[in-house]
N, C-alpha and C. Protein backbone atom coordinates (compact mmCIF):
# COMPACT_ATOMS: atom_id res chain seq x y z
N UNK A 1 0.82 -1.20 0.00
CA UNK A 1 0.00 0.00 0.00
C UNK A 1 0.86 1.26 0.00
N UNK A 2 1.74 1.33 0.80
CA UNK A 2 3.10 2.45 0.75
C UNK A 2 3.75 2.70 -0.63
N UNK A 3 4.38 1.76 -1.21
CA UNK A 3 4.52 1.40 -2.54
C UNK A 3 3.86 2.26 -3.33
N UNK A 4 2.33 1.95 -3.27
CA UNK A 4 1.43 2.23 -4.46
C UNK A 4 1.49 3.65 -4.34
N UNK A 5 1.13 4.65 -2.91
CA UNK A 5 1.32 5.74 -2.37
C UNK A 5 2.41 6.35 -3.35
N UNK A 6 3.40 5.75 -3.36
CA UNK A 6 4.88 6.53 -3.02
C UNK A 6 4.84 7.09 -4.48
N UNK A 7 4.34 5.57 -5.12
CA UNK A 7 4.50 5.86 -6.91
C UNK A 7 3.35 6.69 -7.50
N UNK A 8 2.03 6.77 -7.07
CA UNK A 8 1.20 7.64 -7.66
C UNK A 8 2.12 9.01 -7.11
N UNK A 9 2.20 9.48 -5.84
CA UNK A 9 2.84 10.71 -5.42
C UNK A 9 3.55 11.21 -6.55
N UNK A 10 4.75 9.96 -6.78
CA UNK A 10 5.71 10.52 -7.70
C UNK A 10 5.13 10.70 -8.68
N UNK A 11 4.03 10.28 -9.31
CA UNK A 11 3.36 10.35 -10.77
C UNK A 11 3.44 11.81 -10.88
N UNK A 12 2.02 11.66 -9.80
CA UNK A 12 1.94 13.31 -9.88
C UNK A 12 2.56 14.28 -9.38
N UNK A 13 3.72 14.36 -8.78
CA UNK A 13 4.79 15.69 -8.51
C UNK A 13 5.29 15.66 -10.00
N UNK A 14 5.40 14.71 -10.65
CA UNK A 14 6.33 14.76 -12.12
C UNK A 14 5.76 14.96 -13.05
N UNK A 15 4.39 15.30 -12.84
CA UNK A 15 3.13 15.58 -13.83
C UNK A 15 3.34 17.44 -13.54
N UNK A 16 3.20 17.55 -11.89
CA UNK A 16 3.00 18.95 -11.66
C UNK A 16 4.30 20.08 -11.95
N UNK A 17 5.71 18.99 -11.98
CA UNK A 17 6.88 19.75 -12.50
C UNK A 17 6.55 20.17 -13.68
N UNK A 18 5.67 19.28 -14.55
CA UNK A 18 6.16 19.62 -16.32
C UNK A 18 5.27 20.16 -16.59
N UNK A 19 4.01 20.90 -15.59
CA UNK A 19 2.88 21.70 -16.23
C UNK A 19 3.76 23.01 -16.45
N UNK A 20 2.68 23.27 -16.95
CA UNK A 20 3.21 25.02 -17.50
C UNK A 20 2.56 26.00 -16.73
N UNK A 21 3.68 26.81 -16.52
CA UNK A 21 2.96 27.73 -15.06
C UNK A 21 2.46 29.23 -15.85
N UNK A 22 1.70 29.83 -16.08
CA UNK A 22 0.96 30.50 -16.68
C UNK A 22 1.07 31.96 -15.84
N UNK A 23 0.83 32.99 -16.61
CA UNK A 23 1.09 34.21 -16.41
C UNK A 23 -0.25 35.05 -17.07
N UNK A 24 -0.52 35.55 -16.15
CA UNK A 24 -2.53 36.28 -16.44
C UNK A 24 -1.45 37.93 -17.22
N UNK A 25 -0.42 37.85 -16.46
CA UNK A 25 -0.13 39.90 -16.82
C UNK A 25 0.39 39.39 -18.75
N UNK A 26 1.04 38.82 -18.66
CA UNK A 26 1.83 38.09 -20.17
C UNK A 26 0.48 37.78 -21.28
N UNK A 27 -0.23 37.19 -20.61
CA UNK A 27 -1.66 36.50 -21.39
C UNK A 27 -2.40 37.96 -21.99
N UNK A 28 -2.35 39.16 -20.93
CA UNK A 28 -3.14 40.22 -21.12
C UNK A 28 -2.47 40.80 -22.67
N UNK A 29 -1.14 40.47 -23.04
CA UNK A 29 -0.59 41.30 -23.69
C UNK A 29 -0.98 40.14 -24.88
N UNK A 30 -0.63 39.16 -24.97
CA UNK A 30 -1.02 38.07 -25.81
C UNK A 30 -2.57 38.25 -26.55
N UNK A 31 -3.03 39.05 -25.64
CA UNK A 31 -4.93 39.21 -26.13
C UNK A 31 -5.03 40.33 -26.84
N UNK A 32 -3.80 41.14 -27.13
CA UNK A 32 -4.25 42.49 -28.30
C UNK A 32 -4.26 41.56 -29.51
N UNK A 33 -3.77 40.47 -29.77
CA UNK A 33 -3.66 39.88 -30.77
C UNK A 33 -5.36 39.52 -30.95
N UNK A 34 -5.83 39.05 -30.35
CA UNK A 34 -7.54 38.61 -29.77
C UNK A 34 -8.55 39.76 -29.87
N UNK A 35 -7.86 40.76 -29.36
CA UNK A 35 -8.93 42.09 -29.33
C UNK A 35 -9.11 43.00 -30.84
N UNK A 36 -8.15 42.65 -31.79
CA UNK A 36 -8.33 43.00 -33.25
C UNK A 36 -9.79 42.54 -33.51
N UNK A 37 -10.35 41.02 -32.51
CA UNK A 37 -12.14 40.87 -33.69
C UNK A 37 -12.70 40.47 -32.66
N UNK A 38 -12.33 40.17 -31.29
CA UNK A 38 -13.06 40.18 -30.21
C UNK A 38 -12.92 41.08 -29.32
N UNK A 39 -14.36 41.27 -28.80
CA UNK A 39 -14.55 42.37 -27.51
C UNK A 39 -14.51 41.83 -25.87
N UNK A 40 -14.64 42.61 -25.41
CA UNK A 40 -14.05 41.79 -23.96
C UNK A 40 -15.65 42.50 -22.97
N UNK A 41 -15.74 43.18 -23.67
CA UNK A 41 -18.05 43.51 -22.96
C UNK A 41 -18.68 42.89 -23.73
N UNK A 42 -19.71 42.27 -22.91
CA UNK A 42 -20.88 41.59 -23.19
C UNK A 42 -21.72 42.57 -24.18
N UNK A 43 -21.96 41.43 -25.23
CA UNK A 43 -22.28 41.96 -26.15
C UNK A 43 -22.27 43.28 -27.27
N UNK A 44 -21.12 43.67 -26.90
CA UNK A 44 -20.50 44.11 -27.95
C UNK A 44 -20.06 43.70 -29.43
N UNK A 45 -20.13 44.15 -30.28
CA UNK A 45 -20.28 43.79 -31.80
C UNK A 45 -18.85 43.70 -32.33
N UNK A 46 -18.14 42.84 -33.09
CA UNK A 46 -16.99 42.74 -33.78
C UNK A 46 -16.64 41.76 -34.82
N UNK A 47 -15.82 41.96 -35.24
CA UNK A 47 -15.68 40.44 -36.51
C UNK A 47 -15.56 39.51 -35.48
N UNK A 48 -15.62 38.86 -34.85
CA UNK A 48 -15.80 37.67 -33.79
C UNK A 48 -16.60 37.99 -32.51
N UNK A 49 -16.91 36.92 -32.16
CA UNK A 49 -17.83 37.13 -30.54
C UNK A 49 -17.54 37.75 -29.70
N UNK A 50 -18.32 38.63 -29.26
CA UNK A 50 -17.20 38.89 -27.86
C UNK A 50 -17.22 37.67 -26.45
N UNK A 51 -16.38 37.90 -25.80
CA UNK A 51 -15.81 36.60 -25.11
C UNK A 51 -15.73 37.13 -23.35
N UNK A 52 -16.59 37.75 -23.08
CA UNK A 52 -17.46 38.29 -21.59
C UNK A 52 -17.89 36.64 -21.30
N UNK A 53 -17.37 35.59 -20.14
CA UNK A 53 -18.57 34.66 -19.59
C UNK A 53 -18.02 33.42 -20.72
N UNK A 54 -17.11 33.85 -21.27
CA UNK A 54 -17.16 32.73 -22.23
C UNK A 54 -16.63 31.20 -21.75
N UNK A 55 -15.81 31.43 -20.71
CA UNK A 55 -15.72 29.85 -20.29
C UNK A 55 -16.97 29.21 -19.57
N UNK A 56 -16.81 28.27 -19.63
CA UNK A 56 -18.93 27.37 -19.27
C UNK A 56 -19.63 27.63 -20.22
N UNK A 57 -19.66 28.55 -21.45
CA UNK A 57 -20.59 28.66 -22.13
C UNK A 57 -20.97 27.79 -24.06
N UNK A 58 -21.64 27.70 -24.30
CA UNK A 58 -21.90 26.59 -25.12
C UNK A 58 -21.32 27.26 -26.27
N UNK A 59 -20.67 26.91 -27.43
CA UNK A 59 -20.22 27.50 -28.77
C UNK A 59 -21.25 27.47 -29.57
N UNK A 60 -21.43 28.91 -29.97
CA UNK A 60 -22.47 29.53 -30.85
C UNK A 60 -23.81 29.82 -30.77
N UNK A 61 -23.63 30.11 -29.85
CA UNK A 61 -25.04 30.44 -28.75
C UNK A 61 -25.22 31.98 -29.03
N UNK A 62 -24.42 33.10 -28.72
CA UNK A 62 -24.30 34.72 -28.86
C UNK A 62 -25.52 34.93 -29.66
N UNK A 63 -26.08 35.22 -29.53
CA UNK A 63 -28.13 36.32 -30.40
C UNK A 63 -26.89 37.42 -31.38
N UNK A 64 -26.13 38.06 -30.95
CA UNK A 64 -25.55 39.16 -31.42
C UNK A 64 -24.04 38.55 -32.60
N UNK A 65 -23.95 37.39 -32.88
CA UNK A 65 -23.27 36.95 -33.52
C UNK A 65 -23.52 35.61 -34.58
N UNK A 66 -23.45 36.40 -36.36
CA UNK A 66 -23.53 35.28 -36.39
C UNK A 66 -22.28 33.93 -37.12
N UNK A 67 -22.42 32.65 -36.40
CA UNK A 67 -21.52 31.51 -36.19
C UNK A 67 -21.64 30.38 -37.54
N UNK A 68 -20.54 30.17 -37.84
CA UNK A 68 -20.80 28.78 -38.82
C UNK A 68 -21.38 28.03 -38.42
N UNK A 69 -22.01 27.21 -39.13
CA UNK A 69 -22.47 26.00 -39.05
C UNK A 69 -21.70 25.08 -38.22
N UNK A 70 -20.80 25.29 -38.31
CA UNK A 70 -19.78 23.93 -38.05
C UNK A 70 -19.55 24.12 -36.17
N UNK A 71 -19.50 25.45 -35.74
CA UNK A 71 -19.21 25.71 -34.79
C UNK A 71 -20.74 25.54 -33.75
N UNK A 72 -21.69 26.08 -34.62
CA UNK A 72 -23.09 25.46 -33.90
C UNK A 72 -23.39 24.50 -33.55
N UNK A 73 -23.08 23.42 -34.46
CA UNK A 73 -22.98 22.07 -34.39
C UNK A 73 -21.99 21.13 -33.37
N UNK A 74 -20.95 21.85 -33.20
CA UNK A 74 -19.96 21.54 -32.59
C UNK A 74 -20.45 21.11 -30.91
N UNK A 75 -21.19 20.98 -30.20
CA UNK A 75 -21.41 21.04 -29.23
C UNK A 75 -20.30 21.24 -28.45
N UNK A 76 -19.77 21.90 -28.15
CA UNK A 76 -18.67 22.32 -27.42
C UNK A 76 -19.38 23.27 -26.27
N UNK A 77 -18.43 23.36 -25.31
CA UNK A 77 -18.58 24.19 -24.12
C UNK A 77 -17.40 24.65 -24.09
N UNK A 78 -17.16 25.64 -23.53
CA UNK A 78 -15.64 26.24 -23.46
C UNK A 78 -15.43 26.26 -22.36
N UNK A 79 -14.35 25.31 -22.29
CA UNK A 79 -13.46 25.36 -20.83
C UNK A 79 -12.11 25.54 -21.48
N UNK A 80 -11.13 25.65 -20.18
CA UNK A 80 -9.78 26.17 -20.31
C UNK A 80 -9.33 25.06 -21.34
N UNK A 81 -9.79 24.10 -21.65
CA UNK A 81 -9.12 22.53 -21.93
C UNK A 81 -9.69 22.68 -23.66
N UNK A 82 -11.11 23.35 -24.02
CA UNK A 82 -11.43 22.98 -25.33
C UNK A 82 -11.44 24.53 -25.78
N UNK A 83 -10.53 25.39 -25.08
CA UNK A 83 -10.09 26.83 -26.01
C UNK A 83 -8.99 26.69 -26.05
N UNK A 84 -8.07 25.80 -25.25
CA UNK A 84 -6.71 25.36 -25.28
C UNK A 84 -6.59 24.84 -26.83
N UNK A 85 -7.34 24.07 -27.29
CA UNK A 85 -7.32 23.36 -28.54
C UNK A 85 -7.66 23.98 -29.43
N UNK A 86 -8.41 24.84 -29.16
CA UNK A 86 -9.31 25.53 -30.52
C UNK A 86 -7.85 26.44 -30.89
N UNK A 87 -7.46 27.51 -29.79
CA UNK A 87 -6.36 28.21 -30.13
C UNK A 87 -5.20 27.65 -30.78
N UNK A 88 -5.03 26.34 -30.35
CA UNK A 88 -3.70 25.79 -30.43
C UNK A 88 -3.74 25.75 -32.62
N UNK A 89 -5.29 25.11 -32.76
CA UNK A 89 -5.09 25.22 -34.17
C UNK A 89 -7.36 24.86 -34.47
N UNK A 90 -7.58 26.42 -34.75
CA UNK A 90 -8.97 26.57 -34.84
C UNK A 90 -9.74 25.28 -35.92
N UNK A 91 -9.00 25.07 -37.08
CA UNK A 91 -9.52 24.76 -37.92
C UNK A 91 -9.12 22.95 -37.68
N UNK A 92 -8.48 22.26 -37.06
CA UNK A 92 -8.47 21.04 -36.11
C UNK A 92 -9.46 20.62 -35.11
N UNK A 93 -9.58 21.49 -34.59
CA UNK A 93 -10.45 21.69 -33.33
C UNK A 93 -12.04 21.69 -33.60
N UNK A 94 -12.46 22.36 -34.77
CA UNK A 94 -13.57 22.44 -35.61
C UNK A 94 -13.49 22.89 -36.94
N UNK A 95 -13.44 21.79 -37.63
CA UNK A 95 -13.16 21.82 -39.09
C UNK A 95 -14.20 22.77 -39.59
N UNK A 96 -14.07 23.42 -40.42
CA UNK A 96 -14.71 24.30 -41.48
C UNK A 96 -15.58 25.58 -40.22
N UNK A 97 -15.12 25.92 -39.45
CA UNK A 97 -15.34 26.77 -39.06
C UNK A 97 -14.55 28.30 -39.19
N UNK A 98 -15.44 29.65 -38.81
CA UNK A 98 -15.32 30.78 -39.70
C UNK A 98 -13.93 31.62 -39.17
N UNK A 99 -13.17 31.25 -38.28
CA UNK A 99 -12.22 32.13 -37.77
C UNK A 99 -11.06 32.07 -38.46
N UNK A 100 -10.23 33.04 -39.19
CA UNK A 100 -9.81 33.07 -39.82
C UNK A 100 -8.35 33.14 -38.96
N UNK A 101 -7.90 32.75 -38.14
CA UNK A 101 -6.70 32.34 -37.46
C UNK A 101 -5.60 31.25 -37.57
N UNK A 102 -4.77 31.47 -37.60
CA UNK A 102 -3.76 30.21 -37.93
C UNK A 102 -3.27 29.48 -36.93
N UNK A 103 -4.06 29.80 -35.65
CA UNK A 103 -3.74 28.86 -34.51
C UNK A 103 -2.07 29.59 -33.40
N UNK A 104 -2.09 29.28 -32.04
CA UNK A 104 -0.72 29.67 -31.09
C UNK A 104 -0.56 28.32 -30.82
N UNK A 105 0.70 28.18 -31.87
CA UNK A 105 1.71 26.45 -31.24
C UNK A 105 2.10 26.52 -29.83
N UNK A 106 2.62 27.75 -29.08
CA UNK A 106 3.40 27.40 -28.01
C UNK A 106 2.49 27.09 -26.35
N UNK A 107 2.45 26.09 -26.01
CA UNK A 107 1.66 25.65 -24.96
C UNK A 107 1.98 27.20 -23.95
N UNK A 108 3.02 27.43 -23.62
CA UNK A 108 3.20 28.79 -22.81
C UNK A 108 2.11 29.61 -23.55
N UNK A 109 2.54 30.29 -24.58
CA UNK A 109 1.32 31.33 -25.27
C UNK A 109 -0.31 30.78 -24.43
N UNK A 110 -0.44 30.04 -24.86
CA UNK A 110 -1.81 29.47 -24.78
C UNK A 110 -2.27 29.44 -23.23
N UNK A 111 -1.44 28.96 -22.26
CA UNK A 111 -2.03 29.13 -20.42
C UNK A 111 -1.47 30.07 -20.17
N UNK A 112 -0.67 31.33 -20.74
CA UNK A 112 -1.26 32.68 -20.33
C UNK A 112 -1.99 33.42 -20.61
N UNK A 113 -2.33 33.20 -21.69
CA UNK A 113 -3.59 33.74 -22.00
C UNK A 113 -4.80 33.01 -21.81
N UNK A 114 -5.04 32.25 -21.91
CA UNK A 114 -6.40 31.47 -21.19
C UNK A 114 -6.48 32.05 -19.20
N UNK A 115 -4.87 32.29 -19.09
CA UNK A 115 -5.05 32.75 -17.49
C UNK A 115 -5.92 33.78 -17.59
N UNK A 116 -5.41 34.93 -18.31
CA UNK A 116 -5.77 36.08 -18.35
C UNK A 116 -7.50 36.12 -18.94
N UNK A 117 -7.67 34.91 -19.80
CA UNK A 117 -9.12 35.22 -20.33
C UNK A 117 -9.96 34.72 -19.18
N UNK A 118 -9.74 34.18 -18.40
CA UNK A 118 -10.06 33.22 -17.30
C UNK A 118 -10.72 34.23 -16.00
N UNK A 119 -9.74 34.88 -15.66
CA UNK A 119 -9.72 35.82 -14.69
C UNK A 119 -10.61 37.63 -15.30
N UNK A 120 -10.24 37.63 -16.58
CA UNK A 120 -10.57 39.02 -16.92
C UNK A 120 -12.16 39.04 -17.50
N UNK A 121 -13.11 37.56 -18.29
CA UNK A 121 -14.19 37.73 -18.85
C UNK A 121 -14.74 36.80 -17.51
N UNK A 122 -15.50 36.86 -16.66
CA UNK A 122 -16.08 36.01 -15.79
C UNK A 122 -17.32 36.09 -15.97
């Protein structure tokens, strides 16, 4: 039973070394890139949704925006885990959908700014 202890422990301290430790002030600066077609107030109008509340919330839901097909369909909810993906590469994540982005490769990029979207649209 000690054994089993000792080795999950170690699992996860060696899981929690290799996460990526995320920065909300870094993420903020990462989001002018974001704020070119999204707004950060509820319901505000732009070439993309605005993104007020957007984590928990269902993809392509917005009255004030309108969404591809593909993304309606998508049943998605947005959590830190399925904007992680969408960002990482939009058109993977949900094929034939309308955002015209080429995706952020670097896992850093991506959990500071999800910090920052996390903390700043609630």
């Amino acid at each position: 039973m000690i054994r089993t202890t000792l080795i999950v422990t170690t699992v996860v301290g060696a899981l929690a070394a290799n996460a990526v430790h995320a920065d909300a002030k870094r993420g903020q600066k990462l989001f002018d890139e974001c704020a070119a077609c999204h707004s950060t107030e509820p319901g505000a109008g732009n070439v993309g949704p605005d993104l007020h509340g957007v984590i928990g919330r269902k993809a392509g839901v917005l009255d004030n925006f309108r969404y591809s097909p593909a993304l309606k369909k998508s049943g998605i909810t947005w959590s830190r885990q399925t904007l992680d993906a969408y960002i990482l590469d939009p058109q993977k994540a949900v094929p034939a959908n309308r955002m015209p982005y080429g995706g952020m490769p670097e896992a850093k990029d991506r959990a500071d700014l999800l910090d920052y979207v996390q903390q700043a649209f609630k």
